[in-house]
C-alpha atoms as a PDB file:
ATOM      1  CA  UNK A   1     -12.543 -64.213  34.022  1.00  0.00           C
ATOM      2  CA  UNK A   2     -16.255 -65.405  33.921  1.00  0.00           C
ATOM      3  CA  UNK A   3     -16.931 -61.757  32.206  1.00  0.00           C
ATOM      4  CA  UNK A   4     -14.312 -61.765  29.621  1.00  0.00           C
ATOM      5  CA  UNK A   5     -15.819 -65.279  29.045  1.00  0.00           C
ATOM      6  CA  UNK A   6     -19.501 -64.019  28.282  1.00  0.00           C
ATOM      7  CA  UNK A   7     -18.200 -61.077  26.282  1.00  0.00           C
ATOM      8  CA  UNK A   8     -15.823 -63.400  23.979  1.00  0.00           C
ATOM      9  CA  UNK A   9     -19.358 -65.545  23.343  1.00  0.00           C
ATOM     10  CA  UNK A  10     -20.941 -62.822  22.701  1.00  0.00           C
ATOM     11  CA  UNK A  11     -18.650 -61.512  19.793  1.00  0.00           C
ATOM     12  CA  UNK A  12     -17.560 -58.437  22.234  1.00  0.00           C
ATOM     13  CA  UNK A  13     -14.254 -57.236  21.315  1.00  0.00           C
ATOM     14  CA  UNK A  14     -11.963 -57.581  24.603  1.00  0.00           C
ATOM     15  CA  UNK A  15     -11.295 -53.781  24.264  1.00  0.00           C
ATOM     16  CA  UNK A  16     -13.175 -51.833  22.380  1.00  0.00           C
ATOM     17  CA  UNK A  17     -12.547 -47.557  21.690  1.00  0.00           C
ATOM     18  CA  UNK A  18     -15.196 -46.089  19.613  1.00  0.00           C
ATOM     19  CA  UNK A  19     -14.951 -43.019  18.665  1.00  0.00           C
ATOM     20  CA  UNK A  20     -13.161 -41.183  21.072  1.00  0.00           C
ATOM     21  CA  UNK A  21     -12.308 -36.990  21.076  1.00  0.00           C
ATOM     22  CA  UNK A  22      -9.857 -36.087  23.808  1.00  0.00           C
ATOM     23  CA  UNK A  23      -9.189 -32.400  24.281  1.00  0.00           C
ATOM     24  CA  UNK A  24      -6.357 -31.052  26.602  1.00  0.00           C
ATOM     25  CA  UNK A  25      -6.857 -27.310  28.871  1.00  0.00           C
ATOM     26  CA  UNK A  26     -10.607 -27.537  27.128  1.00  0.00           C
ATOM     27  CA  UNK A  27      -9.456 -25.908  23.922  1.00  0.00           C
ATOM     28  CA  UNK A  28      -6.671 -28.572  22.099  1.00  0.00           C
ATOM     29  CA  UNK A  29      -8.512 -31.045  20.239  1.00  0.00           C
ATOM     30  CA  UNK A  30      -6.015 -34.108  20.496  1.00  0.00           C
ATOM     31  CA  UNK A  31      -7.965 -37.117  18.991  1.00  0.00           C
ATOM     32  CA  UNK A  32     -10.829 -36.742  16.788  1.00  0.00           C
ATOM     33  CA  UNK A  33     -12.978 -39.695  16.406  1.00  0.00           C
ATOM     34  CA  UNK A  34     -10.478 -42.315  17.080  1.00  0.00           C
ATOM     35  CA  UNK A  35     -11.972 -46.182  17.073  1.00  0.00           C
ATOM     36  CA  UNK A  36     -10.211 -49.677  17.112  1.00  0.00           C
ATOM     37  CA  UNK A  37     -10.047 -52.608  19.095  1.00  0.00           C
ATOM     38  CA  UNK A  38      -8.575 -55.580  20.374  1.00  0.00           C
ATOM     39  CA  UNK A  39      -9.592 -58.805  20.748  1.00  0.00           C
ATOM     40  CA  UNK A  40      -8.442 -61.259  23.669  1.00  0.00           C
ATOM     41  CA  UNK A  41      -5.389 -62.504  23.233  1.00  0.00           C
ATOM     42  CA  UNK A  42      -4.150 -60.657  20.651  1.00  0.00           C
ATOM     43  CA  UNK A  43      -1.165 -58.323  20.009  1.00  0.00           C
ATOM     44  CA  UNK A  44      -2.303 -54.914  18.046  1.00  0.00           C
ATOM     45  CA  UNK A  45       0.310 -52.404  17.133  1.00  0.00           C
ATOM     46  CA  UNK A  46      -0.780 -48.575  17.268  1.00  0.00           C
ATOM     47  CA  UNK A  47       1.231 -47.119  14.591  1.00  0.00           C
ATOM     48  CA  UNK A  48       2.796 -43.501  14.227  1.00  0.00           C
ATOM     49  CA  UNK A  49       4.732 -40.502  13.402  1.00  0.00           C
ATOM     50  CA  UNK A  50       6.033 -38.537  17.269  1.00  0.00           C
ATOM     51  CA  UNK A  51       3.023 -36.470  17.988  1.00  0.00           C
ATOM     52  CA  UNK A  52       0.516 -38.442  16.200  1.00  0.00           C
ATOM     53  CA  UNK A  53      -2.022 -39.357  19.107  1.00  0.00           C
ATOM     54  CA  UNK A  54      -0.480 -42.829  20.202  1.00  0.00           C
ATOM     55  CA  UNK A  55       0.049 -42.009  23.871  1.00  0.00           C
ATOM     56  CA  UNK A  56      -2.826 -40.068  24.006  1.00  0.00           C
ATOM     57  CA  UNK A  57      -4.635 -42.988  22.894  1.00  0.00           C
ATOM     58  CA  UNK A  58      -3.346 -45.117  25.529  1.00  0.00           C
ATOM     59  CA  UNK A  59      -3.870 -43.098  28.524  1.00  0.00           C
ATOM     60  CA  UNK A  60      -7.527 -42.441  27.175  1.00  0.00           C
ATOM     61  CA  UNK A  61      -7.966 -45.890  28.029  1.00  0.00           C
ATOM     62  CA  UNK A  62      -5.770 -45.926  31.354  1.00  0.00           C
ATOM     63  CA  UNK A  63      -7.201 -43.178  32.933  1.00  0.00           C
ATOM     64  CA  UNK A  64      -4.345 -40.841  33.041  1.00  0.00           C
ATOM     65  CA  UNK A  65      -5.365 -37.974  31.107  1.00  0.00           C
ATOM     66  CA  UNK A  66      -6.452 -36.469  33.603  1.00  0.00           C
ATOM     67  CA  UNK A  67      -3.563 -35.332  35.481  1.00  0.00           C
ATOM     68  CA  UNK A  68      -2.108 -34.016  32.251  1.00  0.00           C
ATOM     69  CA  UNK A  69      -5.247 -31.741  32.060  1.00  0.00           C
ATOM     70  CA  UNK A  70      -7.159 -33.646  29.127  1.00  0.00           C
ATOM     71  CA  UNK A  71     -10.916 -35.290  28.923  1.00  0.00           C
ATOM     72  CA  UNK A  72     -12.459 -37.773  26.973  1.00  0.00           C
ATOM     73  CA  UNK A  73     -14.963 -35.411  25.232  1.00  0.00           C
ATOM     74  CA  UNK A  74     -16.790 -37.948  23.352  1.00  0.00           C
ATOM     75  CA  UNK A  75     -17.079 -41.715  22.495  1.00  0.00           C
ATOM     76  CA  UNK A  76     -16.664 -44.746  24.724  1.00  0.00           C
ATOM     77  CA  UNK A  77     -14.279 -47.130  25.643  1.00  0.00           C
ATOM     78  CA  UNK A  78     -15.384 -50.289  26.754  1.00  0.00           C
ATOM     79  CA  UNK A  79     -12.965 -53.450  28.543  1.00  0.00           C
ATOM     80  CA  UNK A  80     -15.224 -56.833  28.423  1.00  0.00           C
ATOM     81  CA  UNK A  81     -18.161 -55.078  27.534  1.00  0.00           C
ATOM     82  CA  UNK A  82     -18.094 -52.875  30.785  1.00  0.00           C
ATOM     83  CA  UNK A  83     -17.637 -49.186  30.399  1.00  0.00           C
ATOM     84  CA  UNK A  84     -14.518 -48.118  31.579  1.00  0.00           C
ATOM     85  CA  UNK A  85     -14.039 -44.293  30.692  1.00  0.00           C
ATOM     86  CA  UNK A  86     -15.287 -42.878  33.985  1.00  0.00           C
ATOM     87  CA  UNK A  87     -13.606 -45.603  36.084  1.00  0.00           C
ATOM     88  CA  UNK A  88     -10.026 -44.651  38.086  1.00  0.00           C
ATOM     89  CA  UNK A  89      -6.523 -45.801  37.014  1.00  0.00           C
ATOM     90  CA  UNK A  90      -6.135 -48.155  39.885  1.00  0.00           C
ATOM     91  CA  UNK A  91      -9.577 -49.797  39.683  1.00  0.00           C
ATOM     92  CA  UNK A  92      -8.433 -50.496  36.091  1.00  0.00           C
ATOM     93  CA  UNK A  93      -5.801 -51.818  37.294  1.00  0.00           C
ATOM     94  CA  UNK A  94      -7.548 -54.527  39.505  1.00  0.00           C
ATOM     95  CA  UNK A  95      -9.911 -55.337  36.371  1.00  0.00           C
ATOM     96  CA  UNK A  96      -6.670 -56.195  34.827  1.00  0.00           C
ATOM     97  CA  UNK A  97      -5.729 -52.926  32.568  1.00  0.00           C
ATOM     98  CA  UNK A  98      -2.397 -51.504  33.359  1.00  0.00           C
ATOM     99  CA  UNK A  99       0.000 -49.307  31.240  1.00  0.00           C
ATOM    100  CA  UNK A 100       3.693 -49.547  30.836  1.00  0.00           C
ATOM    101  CA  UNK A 101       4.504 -46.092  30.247  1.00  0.00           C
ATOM    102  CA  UNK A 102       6.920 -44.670  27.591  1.00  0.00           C
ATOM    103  CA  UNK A 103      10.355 -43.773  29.302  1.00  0.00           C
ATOM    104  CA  UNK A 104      11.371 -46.559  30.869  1.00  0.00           C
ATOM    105  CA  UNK A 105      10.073 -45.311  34.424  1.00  0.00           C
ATOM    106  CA  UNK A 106      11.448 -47.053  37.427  1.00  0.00           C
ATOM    107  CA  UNK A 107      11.883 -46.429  40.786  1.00  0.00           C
ATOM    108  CA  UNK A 108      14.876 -45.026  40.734  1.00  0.00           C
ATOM    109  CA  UNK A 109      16.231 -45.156  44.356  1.00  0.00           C
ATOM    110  CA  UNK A 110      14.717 -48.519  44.584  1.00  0.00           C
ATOM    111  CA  UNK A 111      16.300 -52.449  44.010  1.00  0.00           C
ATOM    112  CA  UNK A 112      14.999 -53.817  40.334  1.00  0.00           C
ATOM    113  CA  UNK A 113      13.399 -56.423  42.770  1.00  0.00           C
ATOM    114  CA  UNK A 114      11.686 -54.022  45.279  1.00  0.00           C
ATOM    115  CA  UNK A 115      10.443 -52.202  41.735  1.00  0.00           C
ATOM    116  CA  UNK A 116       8.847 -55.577  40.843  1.00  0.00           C
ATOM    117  CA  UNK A 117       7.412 -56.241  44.155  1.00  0.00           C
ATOM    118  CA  UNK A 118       5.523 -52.347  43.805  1.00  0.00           C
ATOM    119  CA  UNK A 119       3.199 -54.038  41.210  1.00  0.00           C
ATOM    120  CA  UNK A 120       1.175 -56.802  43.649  1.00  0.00           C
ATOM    121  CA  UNK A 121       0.957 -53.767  45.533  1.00  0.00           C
ATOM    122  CA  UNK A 122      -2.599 -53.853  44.440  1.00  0.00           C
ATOM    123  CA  UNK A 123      -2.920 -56.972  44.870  1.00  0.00           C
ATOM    124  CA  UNK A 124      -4.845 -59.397  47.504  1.00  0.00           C
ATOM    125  CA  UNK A 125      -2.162 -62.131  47.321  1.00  0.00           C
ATOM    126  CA  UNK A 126      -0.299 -64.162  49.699  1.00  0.00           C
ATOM    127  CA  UNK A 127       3.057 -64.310  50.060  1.00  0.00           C
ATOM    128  CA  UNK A 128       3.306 -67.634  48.695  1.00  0.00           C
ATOM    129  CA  UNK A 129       1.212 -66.344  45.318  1.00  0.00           C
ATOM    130  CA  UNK A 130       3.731 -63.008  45.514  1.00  0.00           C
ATOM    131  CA  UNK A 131       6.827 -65.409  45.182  1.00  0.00           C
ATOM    132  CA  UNK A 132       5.616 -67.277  42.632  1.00  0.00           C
ATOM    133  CA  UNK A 133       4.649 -64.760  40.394  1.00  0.00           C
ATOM    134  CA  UNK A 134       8.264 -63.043  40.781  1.00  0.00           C
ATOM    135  CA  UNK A 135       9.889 -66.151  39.850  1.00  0.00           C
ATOM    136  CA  UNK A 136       7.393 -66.205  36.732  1.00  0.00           C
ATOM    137  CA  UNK A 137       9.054 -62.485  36.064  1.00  0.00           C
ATOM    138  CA  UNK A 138      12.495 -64.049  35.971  1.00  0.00           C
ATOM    139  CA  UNK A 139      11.665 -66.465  33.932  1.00  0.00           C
ATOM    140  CA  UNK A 140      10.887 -64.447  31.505  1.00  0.00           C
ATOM    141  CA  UNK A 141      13.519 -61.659  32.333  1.00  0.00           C
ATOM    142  CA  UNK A 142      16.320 -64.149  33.695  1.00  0.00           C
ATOM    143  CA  UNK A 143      18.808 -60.819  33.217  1.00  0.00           C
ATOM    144  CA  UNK A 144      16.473 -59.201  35.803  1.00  0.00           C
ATOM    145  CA  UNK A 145      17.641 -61.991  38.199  1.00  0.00           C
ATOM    146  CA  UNK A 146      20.985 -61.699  37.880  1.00  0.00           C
ATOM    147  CA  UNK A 147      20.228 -58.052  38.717  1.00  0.00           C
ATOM    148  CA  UNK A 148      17.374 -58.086  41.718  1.00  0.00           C
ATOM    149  CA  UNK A 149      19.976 -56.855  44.140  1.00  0.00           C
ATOM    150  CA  UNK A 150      20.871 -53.440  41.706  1.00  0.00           C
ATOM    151  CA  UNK A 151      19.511 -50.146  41.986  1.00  0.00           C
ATOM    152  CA  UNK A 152      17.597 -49.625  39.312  1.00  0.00           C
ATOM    153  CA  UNK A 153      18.949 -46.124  38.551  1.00  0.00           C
ATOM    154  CA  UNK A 154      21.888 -47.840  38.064  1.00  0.00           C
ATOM    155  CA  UNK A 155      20.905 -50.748  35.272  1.00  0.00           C
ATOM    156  CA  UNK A 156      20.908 -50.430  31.710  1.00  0.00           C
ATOM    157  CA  UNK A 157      18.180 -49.070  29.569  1.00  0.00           C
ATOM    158  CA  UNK A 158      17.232 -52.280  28.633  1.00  0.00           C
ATOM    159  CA  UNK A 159      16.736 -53.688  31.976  1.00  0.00           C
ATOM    160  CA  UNK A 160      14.988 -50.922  33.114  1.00  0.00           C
ATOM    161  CA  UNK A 161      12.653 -51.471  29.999  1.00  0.00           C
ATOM    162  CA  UNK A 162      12.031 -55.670  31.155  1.00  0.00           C
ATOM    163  CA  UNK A 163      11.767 -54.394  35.160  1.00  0.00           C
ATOM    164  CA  UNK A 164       8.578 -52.227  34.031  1.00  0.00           C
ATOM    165  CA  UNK A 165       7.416 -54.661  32.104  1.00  0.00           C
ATOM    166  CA  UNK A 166       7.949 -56.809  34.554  1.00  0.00           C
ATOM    167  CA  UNK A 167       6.823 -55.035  37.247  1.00  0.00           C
ATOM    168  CA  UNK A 168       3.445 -54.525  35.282  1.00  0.00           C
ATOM    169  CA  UNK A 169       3.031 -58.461  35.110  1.00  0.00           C
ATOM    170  CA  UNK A 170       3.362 -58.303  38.869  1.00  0.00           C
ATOM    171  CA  UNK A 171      -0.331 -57.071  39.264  1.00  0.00           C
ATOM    172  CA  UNK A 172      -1.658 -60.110  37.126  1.00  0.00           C
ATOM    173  CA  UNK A 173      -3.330 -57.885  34.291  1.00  0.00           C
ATOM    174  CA  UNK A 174      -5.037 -59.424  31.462  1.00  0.00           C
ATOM    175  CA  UNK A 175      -4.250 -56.671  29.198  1.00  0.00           C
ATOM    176  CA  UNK A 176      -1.892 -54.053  28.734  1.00  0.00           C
ATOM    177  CA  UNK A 177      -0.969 -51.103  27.242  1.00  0.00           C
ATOM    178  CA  UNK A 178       2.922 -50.954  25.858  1.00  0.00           C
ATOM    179  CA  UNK A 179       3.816 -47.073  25.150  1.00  0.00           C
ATOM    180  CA  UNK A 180       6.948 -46.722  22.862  1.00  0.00           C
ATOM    181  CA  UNK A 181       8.871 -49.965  23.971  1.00  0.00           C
ATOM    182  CA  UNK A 182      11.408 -50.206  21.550  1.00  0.00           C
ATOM    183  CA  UNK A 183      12.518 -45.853  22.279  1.00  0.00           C
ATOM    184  CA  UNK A 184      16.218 -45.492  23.220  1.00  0.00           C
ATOM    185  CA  UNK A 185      17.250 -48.871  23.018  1.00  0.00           C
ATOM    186  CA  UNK A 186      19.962 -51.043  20.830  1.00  0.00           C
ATOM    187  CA  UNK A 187      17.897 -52.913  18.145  1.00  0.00           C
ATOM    188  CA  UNK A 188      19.158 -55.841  19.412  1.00  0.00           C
ATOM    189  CA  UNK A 189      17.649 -55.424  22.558  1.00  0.00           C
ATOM    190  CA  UNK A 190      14.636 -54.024  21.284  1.00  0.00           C
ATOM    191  CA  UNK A 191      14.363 -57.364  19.316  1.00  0.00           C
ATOM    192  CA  UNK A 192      14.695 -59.398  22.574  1.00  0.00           C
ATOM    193  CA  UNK A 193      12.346 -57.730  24.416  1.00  0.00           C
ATOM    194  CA  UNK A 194       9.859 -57.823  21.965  1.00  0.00           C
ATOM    195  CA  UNK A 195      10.654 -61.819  21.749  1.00  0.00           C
ATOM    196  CA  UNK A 196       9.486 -61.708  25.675  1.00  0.00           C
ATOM    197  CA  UNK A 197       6.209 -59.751  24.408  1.00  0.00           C
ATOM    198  CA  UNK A 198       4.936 -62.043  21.941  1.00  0.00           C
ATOM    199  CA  UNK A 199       6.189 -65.282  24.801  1.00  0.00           C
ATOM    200  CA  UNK A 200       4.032 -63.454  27.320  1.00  0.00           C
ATOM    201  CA  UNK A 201       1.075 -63.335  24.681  1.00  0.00           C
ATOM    202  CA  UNK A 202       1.417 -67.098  23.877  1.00  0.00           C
ATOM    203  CA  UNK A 203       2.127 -68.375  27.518  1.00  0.00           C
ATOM    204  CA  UNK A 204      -0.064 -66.314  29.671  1.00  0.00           C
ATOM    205  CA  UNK A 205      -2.959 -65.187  27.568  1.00  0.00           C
ATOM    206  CA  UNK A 206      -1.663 -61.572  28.053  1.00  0.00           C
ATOM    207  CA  UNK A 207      -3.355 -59.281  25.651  1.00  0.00           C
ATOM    208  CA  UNK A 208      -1.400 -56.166  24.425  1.00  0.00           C
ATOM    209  CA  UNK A 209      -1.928 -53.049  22.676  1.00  0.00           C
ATOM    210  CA  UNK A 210       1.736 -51.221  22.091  1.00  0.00           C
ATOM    211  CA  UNK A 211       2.305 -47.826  20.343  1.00  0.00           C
ATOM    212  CA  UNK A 212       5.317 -48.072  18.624  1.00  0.00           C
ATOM    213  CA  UNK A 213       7.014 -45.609  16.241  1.00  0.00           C
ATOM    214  CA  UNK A 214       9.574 -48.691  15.234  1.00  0.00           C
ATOM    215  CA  UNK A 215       6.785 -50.036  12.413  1.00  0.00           C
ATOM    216  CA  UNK A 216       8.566 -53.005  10.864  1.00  0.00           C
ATOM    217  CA  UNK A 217       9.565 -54.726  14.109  1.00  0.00           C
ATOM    218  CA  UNK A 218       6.088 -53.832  15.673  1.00  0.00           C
ATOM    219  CA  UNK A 219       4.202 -55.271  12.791  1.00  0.00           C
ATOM    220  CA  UNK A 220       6.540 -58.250  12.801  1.00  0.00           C
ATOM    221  CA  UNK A 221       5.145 -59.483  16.548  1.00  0.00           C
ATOM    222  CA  UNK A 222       1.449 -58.446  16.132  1.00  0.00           C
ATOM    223  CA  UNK A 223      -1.424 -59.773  14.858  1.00  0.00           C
ATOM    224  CA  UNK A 224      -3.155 -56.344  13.763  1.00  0.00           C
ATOM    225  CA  UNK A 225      -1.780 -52.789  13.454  1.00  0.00           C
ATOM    226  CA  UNK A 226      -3.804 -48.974  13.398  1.00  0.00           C
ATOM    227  CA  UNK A 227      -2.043 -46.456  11.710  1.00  0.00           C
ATOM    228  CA  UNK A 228      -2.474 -42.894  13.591  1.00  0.00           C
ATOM    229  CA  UNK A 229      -1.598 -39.256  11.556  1.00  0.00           C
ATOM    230  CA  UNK A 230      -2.580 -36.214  13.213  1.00  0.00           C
ATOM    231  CA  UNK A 231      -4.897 -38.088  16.037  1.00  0.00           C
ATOM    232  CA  UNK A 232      -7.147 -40.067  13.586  1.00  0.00           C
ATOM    233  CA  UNK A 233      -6.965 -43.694  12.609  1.00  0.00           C
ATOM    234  CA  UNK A 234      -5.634 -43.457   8.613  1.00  0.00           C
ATOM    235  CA  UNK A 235      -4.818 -47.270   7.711  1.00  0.00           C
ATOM    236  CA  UNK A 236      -5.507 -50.629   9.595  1.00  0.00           C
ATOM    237  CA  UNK A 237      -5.095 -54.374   9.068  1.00  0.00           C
ATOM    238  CA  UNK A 238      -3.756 -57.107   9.594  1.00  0.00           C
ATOM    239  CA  UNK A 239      -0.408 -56.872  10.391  1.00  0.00           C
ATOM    240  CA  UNK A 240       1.138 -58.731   8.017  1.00  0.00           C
ATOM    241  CA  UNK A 241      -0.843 -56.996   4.858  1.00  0.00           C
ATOM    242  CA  UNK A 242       0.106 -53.635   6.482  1.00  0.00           C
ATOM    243  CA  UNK A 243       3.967 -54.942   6.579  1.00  0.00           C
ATOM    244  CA  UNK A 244       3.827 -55.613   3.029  1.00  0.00           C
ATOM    245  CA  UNK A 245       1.465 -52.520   1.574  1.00  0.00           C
ATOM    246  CA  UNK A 246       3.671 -49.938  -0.595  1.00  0.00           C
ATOM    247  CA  UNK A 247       2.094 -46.682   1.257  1.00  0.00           C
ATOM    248  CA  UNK A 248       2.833 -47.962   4.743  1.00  0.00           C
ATOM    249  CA  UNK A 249       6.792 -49.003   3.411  1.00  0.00           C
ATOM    250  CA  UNK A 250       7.333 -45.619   1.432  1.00  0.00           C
ATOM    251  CA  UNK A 251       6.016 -43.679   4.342  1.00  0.00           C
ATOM    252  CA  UNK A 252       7.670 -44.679   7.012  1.00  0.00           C
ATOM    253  CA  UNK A 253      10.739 -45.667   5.311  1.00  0.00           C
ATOM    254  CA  UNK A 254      11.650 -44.394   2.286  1.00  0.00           C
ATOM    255  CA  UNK A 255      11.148 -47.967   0.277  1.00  0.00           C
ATOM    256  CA  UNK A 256       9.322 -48.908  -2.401  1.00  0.00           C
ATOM    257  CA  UNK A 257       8.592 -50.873  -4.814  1.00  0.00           C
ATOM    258  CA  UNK A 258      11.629 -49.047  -7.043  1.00  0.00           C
ATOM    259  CA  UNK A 259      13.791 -49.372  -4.093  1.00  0.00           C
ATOM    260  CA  UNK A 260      14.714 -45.978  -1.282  1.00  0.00           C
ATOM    261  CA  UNK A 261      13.932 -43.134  -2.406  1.00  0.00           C
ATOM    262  CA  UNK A 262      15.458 -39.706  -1.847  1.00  0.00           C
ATOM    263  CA  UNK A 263      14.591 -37.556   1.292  1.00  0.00           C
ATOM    264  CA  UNK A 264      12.943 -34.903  -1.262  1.00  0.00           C
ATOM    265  CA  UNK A 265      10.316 -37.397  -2.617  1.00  0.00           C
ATOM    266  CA  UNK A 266       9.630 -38.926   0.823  1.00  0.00           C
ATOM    267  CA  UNK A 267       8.518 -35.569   1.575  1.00  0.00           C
ATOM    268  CA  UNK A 268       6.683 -34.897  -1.428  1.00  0.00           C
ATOM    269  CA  UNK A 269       5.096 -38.384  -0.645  1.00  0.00           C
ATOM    270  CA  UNK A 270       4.480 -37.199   3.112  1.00  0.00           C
ATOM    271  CA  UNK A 271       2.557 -34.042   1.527  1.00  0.00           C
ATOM    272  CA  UNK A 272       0.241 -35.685  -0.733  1.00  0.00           C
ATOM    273  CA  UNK A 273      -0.993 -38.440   1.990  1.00  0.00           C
ATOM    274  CA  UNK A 274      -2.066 -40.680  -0.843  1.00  0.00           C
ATOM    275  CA  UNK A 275      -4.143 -42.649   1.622  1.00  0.00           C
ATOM    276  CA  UNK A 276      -6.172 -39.558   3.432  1.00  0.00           C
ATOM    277  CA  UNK A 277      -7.176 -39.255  -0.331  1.00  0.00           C
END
């Protein structure tokens, strides 16, 4: 805490990618030159078309490429001013960096409850500390209490959304990194969960950084958003600006400032990329 203290004074961004390449089986260039950041205590959206570098982005900074046969080629990525590129997934995980991954991945076999518990795994707590921190979790996730007993193969989509979620909030991390939260579910759901998201942020000084294909809502709950085409950063701002600006609006849906806009034209649009211009 003392750290992320001295790099805040210092005008260090909390996390900070600058220009990153990652290249999967040493041949498929993935990202190319990829840089943003996010400050403590912030929400940032990382914005995108399916296939445009958002996960990739993510586990750059988890540590997971790896086992997916990938490399940070070039660039750094730096988590309260320490270097953090070289570093393994589970000591990120004690510095307080942990990824909900997209999916929805539980343990299937297991009780929503024994899922939570898997995330102090990590952990040096008591069992005192362990308690009180799942009772935290359902607070926030009171549906998750009604279902601790259930397999978790069994809940909803939803649920099994808030029990990773939850689950990552077991191991006390001071930032993390939301893949695709909002994939599969109703959009009322998807509202409430990210409701809990933005609570989290306000309430326990939990940074985020969530790649989201579902712009509107995701710009909604953030502060700042990156917009991602083809694994490089094309637009960023603050959120609200990029909520409002006519490119983001006809791109991603069609609207503008004449009103929607036939499938034909959105394509047209798509193919001139006014703002790669």
């Amino acid at each position: 805490m003392q750290q992320a203290q001295t790099a805040a004074a210092a005008g260090t961004p909390y996390l900070n990618i600058n220009n990153i390449e990652v290249i999967y089986d040493h041949v498929i260039l993935v990202l190319k030159g990829v840089s943003l950041q996010v400050e403590q205590g912030k929400i940032v959206a990382l914005l995108g078309a399916n296939g445009a570098g958002k996960t990739t982005t993510l586990k750059a900074i988890s540590n997971l490429l790896r086992a997916e046969r990938g490399d940070v080629t070039k660039g750094s990525i730096e988590f309260q001013g320490v270097r953090i590129d070289q570093m393994t997934p589970s000591d990120l995980v004690k510095r307080g960096v942990i990824q909900v991954m997209e999916g929805r991945h539980c343990f299937q076999h297991l009780s929503v409850e024994e899922n939570l518990l898997t995330g102090a795994y990590t952990r040096k707590a008591s069992r005192a500390d362990i308690k009180r921190d799942l009772e935290m979790v359902y607070t926030y996730f009171p549906r998750l209490k009604q279902r601790r007993g259930s397999q978790s193969g069994y809940t909803s989509g939803g649920e099994q959304q808030m029990t990773a979620i939850g689950r990552a909030l077991m191991a006390k991390p001071t930032m993390i990194l939301l893949d695709e939260p909002s994939m599969g579910l109703a959009p009322q759901i998807v509202e409430e969960i990210f409701e809990i998201v933005r609570d989290l942020n306000q309430r326990e000084k939990v940074s985020f950084l969530l790649a989201e294909q579902n712009t509107m809502v995701a710009l909604r709950f953030a502060d700042f958003g990156y917009i991602l085409e083809n694994g490089r950063v094309v637009m960023e701002g603050d959120a609200k600006e990029l909520a409002s600006n006519e490119d983001v609006k006809e791109f991603y849906l069609g609207l503008s400032s004449a009103g929607r806009k036939s499938f034909r034209d959105v394509k047209h649009y798509r193919r001139r990329k006014r703002w790669l211009a």
